[in-house]
N, C-alpha and C. Protein backbone atom coordinates (compact mmCIF):
# COMPACT_ATOMS: atom_id res chain seq x y z
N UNK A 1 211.39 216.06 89.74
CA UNK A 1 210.13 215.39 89.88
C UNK A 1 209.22 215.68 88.70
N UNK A 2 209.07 216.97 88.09
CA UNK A 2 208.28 217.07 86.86
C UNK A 2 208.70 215.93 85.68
N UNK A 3 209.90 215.82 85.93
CA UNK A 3 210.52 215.59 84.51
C UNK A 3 210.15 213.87 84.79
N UNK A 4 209.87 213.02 85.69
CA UNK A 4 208.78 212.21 85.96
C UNK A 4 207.73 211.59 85.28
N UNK A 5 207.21 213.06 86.02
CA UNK A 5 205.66 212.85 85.73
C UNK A 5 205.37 213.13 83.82
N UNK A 6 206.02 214.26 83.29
CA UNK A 6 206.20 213.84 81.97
C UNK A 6 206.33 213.04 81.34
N UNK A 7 207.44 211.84 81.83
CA UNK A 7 208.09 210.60 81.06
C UNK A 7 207.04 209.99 81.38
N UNK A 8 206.27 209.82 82.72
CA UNK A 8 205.04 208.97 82.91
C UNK A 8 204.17 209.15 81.98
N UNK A 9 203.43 210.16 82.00
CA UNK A 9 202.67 211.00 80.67
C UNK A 9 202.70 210.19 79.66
N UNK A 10 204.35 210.67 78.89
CA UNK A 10 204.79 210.48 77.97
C UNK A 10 204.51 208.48 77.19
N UNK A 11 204.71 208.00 78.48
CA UNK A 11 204.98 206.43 78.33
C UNK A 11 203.57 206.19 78.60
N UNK A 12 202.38 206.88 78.99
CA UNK A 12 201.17 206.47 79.18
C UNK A 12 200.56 206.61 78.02
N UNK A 13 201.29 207.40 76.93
CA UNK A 13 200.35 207.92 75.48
C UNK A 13 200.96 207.02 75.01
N UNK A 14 201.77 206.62 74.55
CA UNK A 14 202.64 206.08 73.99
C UNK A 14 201.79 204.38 73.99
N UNK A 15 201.42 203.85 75.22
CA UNK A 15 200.36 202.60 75.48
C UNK A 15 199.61 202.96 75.00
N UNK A 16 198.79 203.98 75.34
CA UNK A 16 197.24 204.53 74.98
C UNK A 16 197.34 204.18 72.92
N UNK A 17 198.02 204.93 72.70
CA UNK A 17 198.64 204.86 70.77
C UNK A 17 198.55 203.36 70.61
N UNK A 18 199.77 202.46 71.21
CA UNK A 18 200.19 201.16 70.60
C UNK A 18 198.71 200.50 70.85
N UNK A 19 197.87 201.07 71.92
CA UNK A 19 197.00 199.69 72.12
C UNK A 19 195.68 199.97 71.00
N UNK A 20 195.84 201.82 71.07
CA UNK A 20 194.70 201.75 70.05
C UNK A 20 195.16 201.38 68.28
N UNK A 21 196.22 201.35 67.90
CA UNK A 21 196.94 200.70 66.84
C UNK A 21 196.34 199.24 66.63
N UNK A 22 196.62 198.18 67.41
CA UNK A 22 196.51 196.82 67.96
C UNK A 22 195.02 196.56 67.68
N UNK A 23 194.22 197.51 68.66
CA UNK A 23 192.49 197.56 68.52
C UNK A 23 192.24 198.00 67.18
N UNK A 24 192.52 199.39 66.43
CA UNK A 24 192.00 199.22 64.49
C UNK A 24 192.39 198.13 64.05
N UNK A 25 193.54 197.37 64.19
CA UNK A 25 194.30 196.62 63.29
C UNK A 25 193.29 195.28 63.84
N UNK A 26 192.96 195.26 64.66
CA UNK A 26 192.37 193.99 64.75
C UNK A 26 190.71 193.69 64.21
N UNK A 27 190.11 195.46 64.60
CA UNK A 27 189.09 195.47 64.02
C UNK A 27 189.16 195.32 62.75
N UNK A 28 190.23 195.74 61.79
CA UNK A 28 189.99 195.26 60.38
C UNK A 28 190.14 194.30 59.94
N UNK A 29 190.75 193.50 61.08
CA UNK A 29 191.13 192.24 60.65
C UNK A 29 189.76 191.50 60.78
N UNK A 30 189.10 191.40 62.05
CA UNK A 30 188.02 191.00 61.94
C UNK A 30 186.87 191.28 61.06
N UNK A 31 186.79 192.72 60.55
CA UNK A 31 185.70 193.12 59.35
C UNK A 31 185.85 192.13 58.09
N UNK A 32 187.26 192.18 58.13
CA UNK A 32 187.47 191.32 56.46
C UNK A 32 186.94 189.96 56.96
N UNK A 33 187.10 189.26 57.70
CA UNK A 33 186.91 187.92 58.34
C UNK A 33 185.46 187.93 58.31
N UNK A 34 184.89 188.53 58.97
CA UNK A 34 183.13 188.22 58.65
C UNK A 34 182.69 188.85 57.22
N UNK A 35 183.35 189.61 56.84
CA UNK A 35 182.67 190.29 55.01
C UNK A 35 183.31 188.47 54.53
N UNK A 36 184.29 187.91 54.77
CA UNK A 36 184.45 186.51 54.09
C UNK A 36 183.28 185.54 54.16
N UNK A 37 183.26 185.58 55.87
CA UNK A 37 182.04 184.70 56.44
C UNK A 37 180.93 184.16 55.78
N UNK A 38 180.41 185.85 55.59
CA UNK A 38 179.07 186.46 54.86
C UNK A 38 178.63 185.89 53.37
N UNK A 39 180.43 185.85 53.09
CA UNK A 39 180.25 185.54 51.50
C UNK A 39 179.87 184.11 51.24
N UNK A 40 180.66 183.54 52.11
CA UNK A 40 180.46 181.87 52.15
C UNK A 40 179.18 181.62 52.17
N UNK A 41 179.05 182.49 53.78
CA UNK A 41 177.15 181.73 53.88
C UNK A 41 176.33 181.97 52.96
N UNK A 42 176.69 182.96 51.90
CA UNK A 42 175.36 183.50 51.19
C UNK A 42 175.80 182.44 50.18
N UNK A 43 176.87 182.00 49.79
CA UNK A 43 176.80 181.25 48.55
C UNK A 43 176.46 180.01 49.31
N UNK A 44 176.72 179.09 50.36
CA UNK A 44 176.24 178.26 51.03
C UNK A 44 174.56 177.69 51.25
N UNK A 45 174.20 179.03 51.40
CA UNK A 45 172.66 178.94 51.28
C UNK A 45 172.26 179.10 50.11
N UNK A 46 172.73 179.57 49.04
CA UNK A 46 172.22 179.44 47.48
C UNK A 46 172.30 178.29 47.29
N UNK A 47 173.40 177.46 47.42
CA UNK A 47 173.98 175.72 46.99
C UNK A 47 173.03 174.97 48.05
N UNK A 48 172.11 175.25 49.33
CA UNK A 48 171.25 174.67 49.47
C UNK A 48 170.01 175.13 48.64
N UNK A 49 169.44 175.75 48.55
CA UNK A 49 168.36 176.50 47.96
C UNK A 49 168.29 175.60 46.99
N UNK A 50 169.18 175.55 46.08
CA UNK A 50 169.19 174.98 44.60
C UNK A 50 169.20 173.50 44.96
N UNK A 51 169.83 172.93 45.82
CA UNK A 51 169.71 171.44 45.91
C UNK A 51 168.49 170.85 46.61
N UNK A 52 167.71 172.02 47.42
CA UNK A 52 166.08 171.57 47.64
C UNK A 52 165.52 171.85 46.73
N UNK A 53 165.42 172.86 45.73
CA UNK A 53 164.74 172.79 44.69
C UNK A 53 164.86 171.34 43.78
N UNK A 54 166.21 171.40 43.93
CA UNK A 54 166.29 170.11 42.98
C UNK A 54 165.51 169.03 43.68
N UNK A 55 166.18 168.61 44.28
CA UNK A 55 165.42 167.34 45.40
C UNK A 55 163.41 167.26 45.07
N UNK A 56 163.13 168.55 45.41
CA UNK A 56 161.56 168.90 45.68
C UNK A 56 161.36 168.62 43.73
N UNK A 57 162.16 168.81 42.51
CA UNK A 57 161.46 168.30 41.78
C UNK A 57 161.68 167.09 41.13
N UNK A 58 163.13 166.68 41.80
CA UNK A 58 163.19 164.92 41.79
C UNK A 58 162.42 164.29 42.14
N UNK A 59 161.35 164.70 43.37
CA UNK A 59 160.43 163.69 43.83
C UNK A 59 159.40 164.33 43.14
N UNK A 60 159.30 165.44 42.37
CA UNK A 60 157.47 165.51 41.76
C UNK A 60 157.75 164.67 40.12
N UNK A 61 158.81 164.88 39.87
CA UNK A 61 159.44 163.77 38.34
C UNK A 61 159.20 162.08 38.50
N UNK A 62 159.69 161.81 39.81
CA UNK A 62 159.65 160.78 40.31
C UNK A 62 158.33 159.75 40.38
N UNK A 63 157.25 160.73 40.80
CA UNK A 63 155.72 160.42 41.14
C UNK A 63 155.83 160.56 39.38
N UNK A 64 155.89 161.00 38.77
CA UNK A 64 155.49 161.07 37.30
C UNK A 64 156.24 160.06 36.44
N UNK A 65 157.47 159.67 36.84
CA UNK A 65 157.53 158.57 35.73
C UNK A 65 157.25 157.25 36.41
N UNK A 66 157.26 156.92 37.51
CA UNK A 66 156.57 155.81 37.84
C UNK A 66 154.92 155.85 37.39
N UNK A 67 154.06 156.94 37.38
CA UNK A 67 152.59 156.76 36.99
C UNK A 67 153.13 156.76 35.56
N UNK A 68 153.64 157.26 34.66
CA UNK A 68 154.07 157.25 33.15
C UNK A 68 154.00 155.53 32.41
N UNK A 69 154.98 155.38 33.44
CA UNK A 69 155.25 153.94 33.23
C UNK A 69 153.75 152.89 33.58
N UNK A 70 153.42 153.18 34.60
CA UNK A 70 152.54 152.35 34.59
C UNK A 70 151.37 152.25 33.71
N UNK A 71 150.83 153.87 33.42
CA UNK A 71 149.89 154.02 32.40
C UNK A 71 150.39 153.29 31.01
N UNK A 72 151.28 153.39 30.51
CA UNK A 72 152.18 153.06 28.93
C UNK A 72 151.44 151.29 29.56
N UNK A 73 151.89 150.65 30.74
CA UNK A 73 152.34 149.46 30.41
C UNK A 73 150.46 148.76 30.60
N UNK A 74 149.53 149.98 31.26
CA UNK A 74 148.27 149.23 30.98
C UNK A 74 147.34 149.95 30.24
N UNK A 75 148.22 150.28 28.88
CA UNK A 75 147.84 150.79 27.89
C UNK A 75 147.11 151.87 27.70
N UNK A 76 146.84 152.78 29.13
CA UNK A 76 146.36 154.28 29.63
C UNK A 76 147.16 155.17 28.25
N UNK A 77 147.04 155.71 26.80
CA UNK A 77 148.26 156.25 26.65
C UNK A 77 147.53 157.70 26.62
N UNK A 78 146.27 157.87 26.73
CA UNK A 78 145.49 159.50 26.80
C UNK A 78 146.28 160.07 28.06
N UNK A 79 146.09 159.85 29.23
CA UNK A 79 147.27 159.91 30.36
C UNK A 79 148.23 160.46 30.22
N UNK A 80 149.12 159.52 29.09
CA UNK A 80 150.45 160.00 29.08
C UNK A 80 150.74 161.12 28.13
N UNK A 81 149.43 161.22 27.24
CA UNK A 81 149.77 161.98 25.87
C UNK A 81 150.07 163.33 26.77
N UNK A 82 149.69 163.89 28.00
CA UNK A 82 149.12 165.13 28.36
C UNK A 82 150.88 165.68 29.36
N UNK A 83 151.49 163.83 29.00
CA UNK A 83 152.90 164.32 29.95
C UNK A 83 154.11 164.15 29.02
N UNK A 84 154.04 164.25 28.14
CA UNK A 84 154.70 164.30 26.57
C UNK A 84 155.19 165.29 26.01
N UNK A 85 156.60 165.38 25.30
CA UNK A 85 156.53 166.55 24.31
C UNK A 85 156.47 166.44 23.02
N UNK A 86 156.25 167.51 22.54
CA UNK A 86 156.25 167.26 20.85
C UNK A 86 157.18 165.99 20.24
N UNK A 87 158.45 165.69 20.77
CA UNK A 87 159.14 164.75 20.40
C UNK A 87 158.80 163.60 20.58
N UNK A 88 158.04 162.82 21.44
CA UNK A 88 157.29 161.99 21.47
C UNK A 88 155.78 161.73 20.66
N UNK A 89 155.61 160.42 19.88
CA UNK A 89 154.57 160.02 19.64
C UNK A 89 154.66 158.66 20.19
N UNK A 90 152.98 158.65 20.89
CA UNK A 90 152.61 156.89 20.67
C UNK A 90 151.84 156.37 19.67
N UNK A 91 152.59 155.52 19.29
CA UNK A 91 152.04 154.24 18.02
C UNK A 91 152.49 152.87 19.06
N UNK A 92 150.81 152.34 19.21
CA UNK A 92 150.72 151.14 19.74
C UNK A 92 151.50 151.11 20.57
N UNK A 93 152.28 149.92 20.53
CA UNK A 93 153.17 149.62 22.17
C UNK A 93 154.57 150.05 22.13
N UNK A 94 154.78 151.60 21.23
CA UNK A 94 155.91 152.20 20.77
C UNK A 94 156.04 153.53 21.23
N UNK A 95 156.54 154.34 21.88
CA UNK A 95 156.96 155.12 22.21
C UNK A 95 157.81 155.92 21.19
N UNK A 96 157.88 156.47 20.27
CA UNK A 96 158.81 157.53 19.20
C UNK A 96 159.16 158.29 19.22
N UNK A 97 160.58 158.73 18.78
CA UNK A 97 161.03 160.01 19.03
C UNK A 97 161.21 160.50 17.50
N UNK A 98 160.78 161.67 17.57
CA UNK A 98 161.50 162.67 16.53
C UNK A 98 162.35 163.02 16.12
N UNK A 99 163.31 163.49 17.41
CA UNK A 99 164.19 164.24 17.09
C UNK A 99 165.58 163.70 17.97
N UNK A 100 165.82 162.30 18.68
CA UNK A 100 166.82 161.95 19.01
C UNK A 100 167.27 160.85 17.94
N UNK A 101 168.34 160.39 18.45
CA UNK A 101 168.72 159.08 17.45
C UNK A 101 168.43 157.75 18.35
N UNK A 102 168.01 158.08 19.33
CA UNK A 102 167.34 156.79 20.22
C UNK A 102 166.58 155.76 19.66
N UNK A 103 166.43 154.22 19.65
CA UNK A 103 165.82 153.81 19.63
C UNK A 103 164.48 153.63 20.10
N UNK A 104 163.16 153.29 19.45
CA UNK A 104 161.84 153.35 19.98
C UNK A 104 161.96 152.88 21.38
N UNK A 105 160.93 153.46 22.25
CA UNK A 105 160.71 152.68 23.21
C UNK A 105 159.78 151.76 23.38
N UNK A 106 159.86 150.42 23.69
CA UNK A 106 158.67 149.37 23.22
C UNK A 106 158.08 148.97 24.65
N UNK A 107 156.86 149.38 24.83
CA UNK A 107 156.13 149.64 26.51
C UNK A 107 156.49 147.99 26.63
N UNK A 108 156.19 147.07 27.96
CA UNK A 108 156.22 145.92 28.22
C UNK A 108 154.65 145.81 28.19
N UNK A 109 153.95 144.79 27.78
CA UNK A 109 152.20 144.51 27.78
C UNK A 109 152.14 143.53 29.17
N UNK A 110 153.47 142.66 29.26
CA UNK A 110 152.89 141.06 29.60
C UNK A 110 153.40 141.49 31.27
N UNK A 111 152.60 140.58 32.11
CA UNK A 111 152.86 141.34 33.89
C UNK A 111 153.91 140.84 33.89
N UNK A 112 154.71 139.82 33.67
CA UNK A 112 155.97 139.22 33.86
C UNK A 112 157.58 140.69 33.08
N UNK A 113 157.09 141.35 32.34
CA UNK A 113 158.18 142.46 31.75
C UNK A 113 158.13 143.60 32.31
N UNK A 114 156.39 143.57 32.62
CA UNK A 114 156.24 145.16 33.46
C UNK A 114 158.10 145.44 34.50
N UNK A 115 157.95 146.53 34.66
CA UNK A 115 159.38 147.06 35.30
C UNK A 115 158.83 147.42 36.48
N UNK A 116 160.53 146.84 37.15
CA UNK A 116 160.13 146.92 38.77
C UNK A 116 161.56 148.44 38.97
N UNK A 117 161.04 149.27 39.58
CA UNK A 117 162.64 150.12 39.14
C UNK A 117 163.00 150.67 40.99
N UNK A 118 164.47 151.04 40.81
CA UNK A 118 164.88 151.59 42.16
C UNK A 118 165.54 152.99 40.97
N UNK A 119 165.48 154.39 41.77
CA UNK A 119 166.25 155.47 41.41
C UNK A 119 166.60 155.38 41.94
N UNK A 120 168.47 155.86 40.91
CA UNK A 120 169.83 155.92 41.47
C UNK A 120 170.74 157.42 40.68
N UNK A 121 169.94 157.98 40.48
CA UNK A 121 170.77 159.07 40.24
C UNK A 121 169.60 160.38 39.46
N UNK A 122 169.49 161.73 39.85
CA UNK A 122 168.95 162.07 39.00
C UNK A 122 169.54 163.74 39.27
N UNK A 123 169.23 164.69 37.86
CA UNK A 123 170.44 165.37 37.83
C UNK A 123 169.60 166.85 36.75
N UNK A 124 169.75 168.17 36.64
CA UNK A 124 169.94 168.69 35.18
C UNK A 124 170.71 168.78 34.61
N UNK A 125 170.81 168.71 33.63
CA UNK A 125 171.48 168.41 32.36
C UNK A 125 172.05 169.45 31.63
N UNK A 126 171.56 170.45 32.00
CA UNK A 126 172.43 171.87 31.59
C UNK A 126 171.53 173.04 32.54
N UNK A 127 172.94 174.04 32.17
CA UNK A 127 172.94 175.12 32.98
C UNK A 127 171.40 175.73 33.12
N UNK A 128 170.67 175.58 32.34
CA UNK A 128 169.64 176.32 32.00
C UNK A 128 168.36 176.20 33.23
N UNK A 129 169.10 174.49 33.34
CA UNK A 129 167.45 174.05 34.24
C UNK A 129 166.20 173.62 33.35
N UNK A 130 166.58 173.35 32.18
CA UNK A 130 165.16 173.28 31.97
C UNK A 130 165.62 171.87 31.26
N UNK A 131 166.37 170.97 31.64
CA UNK A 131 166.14 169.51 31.26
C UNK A 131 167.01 168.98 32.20
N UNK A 132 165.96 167.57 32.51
CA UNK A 132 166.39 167.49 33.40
C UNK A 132 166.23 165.29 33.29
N UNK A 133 166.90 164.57 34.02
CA UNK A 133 167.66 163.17 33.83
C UNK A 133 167.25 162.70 35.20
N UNK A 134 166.02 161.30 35.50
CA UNK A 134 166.11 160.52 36.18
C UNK A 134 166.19 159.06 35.79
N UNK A 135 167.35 158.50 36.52
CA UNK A 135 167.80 157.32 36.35
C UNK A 135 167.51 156.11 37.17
N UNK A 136 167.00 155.20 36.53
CA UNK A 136 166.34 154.36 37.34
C UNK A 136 166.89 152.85 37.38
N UNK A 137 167.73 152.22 37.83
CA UNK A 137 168.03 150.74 38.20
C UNK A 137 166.59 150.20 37.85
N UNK A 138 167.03 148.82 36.52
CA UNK A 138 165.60 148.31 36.79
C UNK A 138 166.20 146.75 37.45
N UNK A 139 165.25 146.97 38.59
CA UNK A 139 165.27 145.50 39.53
C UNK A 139 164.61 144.28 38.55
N UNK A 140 163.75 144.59 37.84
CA UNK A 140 162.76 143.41 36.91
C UNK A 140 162.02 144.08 36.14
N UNK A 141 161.84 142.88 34.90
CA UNK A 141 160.84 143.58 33.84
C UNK A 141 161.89 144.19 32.13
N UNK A 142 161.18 144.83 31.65
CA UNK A 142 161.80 145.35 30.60
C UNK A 142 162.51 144.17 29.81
N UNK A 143 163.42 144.81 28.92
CA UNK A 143 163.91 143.72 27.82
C UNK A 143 165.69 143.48 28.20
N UNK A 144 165.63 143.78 30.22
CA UNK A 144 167.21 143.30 30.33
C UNK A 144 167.51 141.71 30.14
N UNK A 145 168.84 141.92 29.93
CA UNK A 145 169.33 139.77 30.24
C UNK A 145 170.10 140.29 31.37
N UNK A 146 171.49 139.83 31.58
CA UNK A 146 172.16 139.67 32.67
C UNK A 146 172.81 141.28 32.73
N UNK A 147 173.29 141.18 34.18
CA UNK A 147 173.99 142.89 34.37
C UNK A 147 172.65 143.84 34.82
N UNK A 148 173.50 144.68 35.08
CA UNK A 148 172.85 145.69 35.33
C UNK A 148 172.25 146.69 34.48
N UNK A 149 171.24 147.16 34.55
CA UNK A 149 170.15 148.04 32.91
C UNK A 149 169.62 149.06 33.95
N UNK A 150 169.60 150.37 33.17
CA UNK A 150 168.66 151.57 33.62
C UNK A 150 167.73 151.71 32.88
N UNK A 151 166.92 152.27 33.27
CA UNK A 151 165.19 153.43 32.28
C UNK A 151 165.58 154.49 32.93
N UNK A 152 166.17 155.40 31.82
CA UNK A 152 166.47 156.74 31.69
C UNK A 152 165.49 157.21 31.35
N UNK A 153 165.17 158.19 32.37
CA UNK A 153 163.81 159.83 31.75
C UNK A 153 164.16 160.75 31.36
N UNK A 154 164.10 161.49 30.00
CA UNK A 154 164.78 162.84 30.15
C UNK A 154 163.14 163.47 30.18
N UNK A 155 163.39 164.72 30.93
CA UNK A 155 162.51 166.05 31.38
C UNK A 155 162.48 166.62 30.36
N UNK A 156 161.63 167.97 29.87
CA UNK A 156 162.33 168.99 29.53
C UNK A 156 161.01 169.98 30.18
N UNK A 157 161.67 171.31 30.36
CA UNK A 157 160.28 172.51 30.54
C UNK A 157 159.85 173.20 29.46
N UNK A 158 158.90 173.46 29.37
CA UNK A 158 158.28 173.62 28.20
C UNK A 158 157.17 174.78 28.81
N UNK A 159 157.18 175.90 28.34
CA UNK A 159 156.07 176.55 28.77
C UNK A 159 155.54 176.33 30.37
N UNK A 160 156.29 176.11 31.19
CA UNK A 160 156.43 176.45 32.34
C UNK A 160 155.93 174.68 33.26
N UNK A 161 156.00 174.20 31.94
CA UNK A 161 155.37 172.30 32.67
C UNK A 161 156.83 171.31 32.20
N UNK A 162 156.36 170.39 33.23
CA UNK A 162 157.39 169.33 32.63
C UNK A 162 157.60 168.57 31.94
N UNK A 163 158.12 167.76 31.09
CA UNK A 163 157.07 167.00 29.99
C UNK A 163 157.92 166.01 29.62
N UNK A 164 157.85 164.59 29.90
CA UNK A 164 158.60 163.57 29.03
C UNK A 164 159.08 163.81 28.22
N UNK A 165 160.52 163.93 27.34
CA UNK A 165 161.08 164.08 26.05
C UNK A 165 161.48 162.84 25.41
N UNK A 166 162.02 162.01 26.69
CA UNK A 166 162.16 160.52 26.06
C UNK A 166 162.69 159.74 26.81
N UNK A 167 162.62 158.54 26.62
CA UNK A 167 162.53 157.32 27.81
C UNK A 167 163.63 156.56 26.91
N UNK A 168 164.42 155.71 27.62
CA UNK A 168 165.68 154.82 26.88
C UNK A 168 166.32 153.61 28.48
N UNK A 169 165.38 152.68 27.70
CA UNK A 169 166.48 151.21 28.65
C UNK A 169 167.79 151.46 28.16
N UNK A 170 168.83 151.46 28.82
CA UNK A 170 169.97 151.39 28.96
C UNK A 170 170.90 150.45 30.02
N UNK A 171 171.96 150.31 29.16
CA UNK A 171 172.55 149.01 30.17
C UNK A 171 173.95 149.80 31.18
């Protein structure tokens, strides 16, 4: 009868061992599984973070080149001088760049060219963040013929503001 209750013993540690084996092994399995989790969400919530930032200054760019545009086209250009960078000058109904190989930009005067625009894409342009591309479908106006034409904005930051660098109809 001892020799029993030993083997009972014996076969009761023996569970007690395998199950606590089973239980670490699973707890580590699960630690690594949420340290993964963790990792995701934190980069998950960075990749939102950055895409409301973006968004929040697509729409303050947005309010700015539609007033841009409108000032240029009713000849406001004190207005615009103050949303400009060094690379830009206005001469008359010309828009100039300095330092791209772009062609001038020539404002529209007459209400029939004024630009009617929809945005369809807007983006930065390098890693840095500090230039930045809204693209605008123009519905009417400007110097399109047939097809489809954009008014490209480029951004840039400058001392902690945003500032027109240069404007380009594009087809």
């Amino acid at each position: 009868m001892l020799n029993i209750k030993k083997v009972a013993y014996l076969i009761l540690a023996i569970a007690i061992l395998s199950i606590s084996l089973v239980a670490s092994s699973n707890v580590s399995i699960l630690t690594k599984q949420n340290r993964e989790l963790n990792q995701e969400l934190q980069k998950t919530n960075e990749e939102l973070t950055t895409w409301k930032e973006t968004y929040e200054l697509r729409n303050i760019l947005d309010v700015w080149a539609h007033d841009i545009l409108t000032h240029l086209e009713e000849g406001d250009t004190e207005y615009v001088k103050n949303k400009i960078s060094d690379n830009v000058t206005i001469r008359g109904d010309k828009l100039i760049y300095k330092k791209q190989n772009y062609k001038d930009f020539i404002i529209p005067k007459n209400p029939e060219n004024k630009y009617s625009l929809r945005q369809r894409a807007y983006m930065f342009t390098n890693d840095k963040k500090d230039e930045f591309l809204s693209i605008y479908e123009i519905i009417s106006g400007g110097s399109q013929t047939e097809g489809t034409h954009t008014l490209n904005f480029f951004f840039i930051l400058k001392d902690g503001k945003w500032l027109l660098d240069f404007l380009i109809e594009d087809e």
